[in-house]
C-alpha atoms as a PDB file:
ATOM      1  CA  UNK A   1     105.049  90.421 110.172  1.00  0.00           C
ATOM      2  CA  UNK A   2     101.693  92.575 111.028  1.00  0.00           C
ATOM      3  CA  UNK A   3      99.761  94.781 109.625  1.00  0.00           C
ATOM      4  CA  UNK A   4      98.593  97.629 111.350  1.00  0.00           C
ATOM      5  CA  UNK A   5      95.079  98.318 110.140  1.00  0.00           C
ATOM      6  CA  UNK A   6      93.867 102.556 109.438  1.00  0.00           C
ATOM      7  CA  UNK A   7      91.566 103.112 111.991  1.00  0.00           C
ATOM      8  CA  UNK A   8      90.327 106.518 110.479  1.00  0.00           C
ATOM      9  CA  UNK A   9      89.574 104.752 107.018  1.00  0.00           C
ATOM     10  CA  UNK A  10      87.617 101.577 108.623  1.00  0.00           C
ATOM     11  CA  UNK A  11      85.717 104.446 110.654  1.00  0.00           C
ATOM     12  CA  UNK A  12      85.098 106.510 107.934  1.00  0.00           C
ATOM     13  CA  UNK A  13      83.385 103.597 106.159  1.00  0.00           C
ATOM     14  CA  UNK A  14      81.609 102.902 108.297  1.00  0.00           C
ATOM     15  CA  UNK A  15      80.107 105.873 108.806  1.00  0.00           C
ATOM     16  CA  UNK A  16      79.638 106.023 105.063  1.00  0.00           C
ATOM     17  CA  UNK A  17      77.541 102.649 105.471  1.00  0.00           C
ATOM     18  CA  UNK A  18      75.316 103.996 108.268  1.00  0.00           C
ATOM     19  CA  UNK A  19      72.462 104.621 105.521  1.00  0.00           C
ATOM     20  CA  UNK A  20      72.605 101.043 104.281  1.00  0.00           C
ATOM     21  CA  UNK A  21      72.786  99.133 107.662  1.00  0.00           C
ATOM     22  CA  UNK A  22      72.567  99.637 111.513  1.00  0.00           C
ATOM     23  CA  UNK A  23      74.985 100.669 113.551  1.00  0.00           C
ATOM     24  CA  UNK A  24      74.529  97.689 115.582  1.00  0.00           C
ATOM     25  CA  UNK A  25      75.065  95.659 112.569  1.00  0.00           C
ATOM     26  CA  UNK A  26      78.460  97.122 112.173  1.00  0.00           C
ATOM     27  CA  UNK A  27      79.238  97.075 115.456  1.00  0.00           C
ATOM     28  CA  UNK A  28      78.666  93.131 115.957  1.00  0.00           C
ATOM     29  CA  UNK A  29      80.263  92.584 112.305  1.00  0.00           C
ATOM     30  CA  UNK A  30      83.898  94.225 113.120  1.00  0.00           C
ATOM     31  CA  UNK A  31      83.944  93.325 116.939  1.00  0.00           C
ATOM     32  CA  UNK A  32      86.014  89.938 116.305  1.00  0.00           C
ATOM     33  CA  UNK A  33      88.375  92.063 114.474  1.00  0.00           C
ATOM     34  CA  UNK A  34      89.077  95.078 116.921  1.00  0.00           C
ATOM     35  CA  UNK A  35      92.328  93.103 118.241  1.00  0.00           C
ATOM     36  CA  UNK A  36      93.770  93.970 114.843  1.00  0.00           C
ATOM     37  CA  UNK A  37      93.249  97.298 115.253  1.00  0.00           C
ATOM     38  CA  UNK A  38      96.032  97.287 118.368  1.00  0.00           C
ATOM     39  CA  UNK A  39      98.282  94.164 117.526  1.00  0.00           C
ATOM     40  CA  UNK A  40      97.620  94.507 113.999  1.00  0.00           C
ATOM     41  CA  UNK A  41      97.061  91.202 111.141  1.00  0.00           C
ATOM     42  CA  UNK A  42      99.595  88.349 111.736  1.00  0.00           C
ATOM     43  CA  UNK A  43     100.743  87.626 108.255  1.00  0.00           C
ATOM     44  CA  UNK A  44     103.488  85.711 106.700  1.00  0.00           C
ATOM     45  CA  UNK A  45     106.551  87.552 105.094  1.00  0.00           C
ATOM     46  CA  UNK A  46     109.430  85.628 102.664  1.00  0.00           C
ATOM     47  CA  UNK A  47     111.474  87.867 100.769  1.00  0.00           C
ATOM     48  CA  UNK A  48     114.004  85.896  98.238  1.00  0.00           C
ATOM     49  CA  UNK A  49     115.408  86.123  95.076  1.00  0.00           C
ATOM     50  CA  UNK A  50     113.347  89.332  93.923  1.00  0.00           C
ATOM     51  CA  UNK A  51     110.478  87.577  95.100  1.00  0.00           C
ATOM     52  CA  UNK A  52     108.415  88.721  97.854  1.00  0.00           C
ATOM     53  CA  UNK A  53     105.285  86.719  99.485  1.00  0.00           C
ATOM     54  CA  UNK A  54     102.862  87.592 101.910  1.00  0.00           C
ATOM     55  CA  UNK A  55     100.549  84.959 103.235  1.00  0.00           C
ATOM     56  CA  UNK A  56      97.410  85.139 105.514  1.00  0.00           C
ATOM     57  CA  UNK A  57      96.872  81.569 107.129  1.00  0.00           C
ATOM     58  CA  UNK A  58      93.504  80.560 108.468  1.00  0.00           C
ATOM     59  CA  UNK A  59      93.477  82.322 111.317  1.00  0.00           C
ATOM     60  CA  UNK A  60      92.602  85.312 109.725  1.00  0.00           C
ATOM     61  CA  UNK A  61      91.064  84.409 106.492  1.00  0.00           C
ATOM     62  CA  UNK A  62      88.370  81.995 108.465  1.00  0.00           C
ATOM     63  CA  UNK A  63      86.559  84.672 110.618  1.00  0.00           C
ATOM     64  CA  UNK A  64      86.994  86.845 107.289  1.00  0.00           C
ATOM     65  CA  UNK A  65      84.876  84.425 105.318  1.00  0.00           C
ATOM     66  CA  UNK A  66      82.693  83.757 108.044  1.00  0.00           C
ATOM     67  CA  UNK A  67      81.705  87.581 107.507  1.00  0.00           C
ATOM     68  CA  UNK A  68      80.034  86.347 104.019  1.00  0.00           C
ATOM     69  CA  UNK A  69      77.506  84.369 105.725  1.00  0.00           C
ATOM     70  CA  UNK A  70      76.530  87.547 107.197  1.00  0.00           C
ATOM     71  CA  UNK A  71      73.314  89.361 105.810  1.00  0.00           C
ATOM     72  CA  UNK A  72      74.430  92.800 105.773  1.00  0.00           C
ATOM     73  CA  UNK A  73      77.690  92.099 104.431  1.00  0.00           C
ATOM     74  CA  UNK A  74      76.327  89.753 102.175  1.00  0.00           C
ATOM     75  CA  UNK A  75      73.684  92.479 100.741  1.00  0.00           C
ATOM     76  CA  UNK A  76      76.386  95.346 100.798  1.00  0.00           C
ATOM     77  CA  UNK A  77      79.089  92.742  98.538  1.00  0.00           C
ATOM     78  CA  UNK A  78      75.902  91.793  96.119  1.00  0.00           C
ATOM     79  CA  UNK A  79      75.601  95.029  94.718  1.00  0.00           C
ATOM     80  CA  UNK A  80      79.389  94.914  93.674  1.00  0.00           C
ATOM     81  CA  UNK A  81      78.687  91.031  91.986  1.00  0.00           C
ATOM     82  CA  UNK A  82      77.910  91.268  88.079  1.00  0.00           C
ATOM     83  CA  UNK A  83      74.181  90.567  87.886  1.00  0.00           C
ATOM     84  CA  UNK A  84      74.852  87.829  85.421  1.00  0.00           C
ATOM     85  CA  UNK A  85      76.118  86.143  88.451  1.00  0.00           C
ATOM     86  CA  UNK A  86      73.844  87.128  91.580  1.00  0.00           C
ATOM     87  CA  UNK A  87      71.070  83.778  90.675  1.00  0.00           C
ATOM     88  CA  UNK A  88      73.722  81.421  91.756  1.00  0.00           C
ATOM     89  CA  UNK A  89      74.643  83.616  95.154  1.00  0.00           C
ATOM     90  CA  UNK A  90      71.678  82.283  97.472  1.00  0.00           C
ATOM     91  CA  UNK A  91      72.991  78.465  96.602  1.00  0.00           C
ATOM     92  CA  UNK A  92      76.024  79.667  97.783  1.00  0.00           C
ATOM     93  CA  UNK A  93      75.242  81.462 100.443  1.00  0.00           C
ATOM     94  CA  UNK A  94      73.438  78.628 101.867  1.00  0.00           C
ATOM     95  CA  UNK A  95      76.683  76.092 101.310  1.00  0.00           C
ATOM     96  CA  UNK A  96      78.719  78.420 102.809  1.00  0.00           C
ATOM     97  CA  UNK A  97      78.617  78.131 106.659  1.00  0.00           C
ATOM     98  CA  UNK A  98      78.393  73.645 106.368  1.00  0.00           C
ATOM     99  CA  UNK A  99      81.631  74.574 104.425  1.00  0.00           C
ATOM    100  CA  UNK A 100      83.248  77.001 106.629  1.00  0.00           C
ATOM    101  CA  UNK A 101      82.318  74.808 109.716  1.00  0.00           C
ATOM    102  CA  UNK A 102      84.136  71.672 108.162  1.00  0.00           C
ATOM    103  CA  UNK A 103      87.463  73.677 106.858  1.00  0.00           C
ATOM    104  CA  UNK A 104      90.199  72.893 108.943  1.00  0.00           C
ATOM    105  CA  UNK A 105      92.964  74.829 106.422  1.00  0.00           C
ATOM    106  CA  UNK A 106      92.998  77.456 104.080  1.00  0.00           C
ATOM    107  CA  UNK A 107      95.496  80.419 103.332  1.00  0.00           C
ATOM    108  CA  UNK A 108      96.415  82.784 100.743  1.00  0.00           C
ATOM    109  CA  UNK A 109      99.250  84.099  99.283  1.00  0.00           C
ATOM    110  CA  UNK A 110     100.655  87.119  96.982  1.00  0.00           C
ATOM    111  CA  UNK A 111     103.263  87.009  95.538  1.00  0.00           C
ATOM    112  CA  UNK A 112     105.415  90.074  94.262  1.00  0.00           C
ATOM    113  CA  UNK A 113     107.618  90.019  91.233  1.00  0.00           C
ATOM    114  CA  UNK A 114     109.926  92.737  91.262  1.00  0.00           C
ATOM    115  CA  UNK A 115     110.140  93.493  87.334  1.00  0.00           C
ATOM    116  CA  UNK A 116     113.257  93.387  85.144  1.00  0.00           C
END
Protein backbone atom coordinates (compact mmCIF):
# COMPACT_ATOMS: atom_id res chain seq x y z
CA UNK A 1 0.00 0.00 0.00
CA UNK A 2 1.24 3.87 -0.34
CA UNK A 3 0.53 6.80 0.90
CA UNK A 4 0.28 9.68 -1.12
CA UNK A 5 1.64 12.58 0.89
CA UNK A 6 -0.49 16.50 0.67
CA UNK A 7 1.77 18.49 -1.07
CA UNK A 8 -0.17 21.81 -0.31
CA UNK A 9 -0.08 21.03 3.57
CA UNK A 10 3.86 20.06 3.67
CA UNK A 11 4.21 23.46 1.61
CA UNK A 12 2.16 25.38 3.65
CA UNK A 13 4.33 24.42 6.65
CA UNK A 14 6.84 25.14 5.49
CA UNK A 15 6.21 28.33 4.64
CA UNK A 16 4.81 28.74 8.12
CA UNK A 17 8.45 27.72 9.40
CA UNK A 18 10.28 30.24 7.19
CA UNK A 19 10.58 32.64 10.39
CA UNK A 20 12.17 29.93 12.51
CA UNK A 21 14.69 28.43 9.96
CA UNK A 22 16.19 28.96 6.41
CA UNK A 23 14.84 28.07 3.50
CA UNK A 24 17.86 26.22 2.69
CA UNK A 25 17.46 24.36 5.83
CA UNK A 26 14.16 23.10 4.68
CA UNK A 27 15.10 22.55 1.48
CA UNK A 28 18.13 20.07 2.37
CA UNK A 29 15.84 18.56 5.31
CA UNK A 30 12.79 17.27 2.94
CA UNK A 31 14.97 16.60 -0.25
CA UNK A 32 15.43 12.71 0.65
CA UNK A 33 11.78 12.63 0.93
CA UNK A 34 10.51 14.36 -2.38
CA UNK A 35 10.17 10.70 -4.02
CA UNK A 36 7.22 10.33 -1.67
CA UNK A 37 5.68 13.12 -2.85
CA UNK A 38 5.20 11.22 -6.54
CA UNK A 39 5.30 7.40 -5.58
CA UNK A 40 4.00 8.08 -2.29
CA UNK A 41 5.18 6.04 1.43
CA UNK A 42 5.54 2.23 0.93
CA UNK A 43 3.73 0.90 3.91
CA UNK A 44 2.44 -2.38 5.00
CA UNK A 45 -1.40 -3.14 4.94
CA UNK A 46 -3.15 -6.53 6.78
CA UNK A 47 -6.69 -6.31 7.19
CA UNK A 48 -8.22 -9.49 9.24
CA UNK A 49 -10.65 -10.30 11.59
CA UNK A 50 -11.78 -6.55 12.34
CA UNK A 51 -8.30 -5.86 12.70
CA UNK A 52 -6.47 -3.60 10.54
CA UNK A 53 -2.47 -2.91 10.65
CA UNK A 54 -0.38 -0.60 8.97
CA UNK A 55 3.34 -0.93 9.28
CA UNK A 56 6.27 1.36 8.17
CA UNK A 57 9.53 -0.87 7.93
CA UNK A 58 12.94 0.71 8.08
CA UNK A 59 13.10 2.02 5.01
CA UNK A 60 11.14 4.79 5.85
CA UNK A 61 11.31 5.17 9.52
CA UNK A 62 15.42 5.27 9.30
CA UNK A 63 15.88 8.47 7.15
CA UNK A 64 12.82 9.74 9.38
CA UNK A 65 14.85 9.42 12.54
CA UNK A 66 17.88 10.44 10.97
CA UNK A 67 15.93 13.90 10.65
CA UNK A 68 16.28 14.13 14.68
CA UNK A 69 19.90 14.42 14.52
CA UNK A 70 19.21 17.42 12.58
CA UNK A 71 19.60 20.93 14.32
CA UNK A 72 16.72 22.68 12.99
CA UNK A 73 14.44 19.93 13.38
CA UNK A 74 15.81 19.14 16.53
CA UNK A 75 15.24 22.93 17.86
CA UNK A 76 11.71 23.17 16.12
CA UNK A 77 10.58 19.41 18.06
CA UNK A 78 12.21 20.89 21.53
CA UNK A 79 9.80 23.44 21.94
CA UNK A 80 6.94 20.76 21.72
CA UNK A 81 9.07 18.40 24.60
CA UNK A 82 7.75 19.09 28.30
CA UNK A 83 10.55 21.13 29.86
CA UNK A 84 10.74 18.66 32.67
CA UNK A 85 12.26 16.58 30.03
CA UNK A 86 14.49 18.87 27.64
CA UNK A 87 18.00 18.33 30.32
CA UNK A 88 18.18 14.80 29.19
CA UNK A 89 17.68 15.78 25.19
CA UNK A 90 21.45 16.85 24.43
CA UNK A 91 22.58 13.17 25.91
CA UNK A 92 20.36 11.97 23.53
CA UNK A 93 20.91 13.83 20.86
CA UNK A 94 24.46 13.01 20.97
CA UNK A 95 23.66 8.93 21.19
CA UNK A 96 21.53 9.24 18.51
CA UNK A 97 23.44 9.12 15.15
CA UNK A 98 26.24 6.00 16.80
CA UNK A 99 22.70 4.45 17.25
CA UNK A 100 21.08 5.13 14.04
CA UNK A 101 24.38 4.18 12.19
CA UNK A 102 24.46 0.64 13.93
CA UNK A 103 20.48 -0.18 13.47
CA UNK A 104 20.07 -2.61 10.94
CA UNK A 105 15.96 -3.11 11.78
CA UNK A 106 13.31 -1.23 13.11
CA UNK A 107 9.51 -0.78 12.13
CA UNK A 108 6.33 0.30 13.48
CA UNK A 109 3.02 -0.69 13.51
CA UNK A 110 -0.76 0.54 14.26
CA UNK A 111 -3.03 -1.33 14.77
CA UNK A 112 -6.89 -0.58 14.34
CA UNK A 113 -9.61 -2.14 16.39
CA UNK A 114 -12.79 -1.74 14.83
CA UNK A 115 -15.10 -1.36 18.09
CA UNK A 116 -18.02 -3.58 19.11
Amino acid sequence: MFVLLNIDQIMATVAANQTKAGIGDIIGIITPFLSYLSEGVLLDLTVANGVAQVKAGKDLLLPMLSLLTNETVSGLLTKLIPESMQPMLPAIQAQLPGILETTSDVSSTLILVKQQ
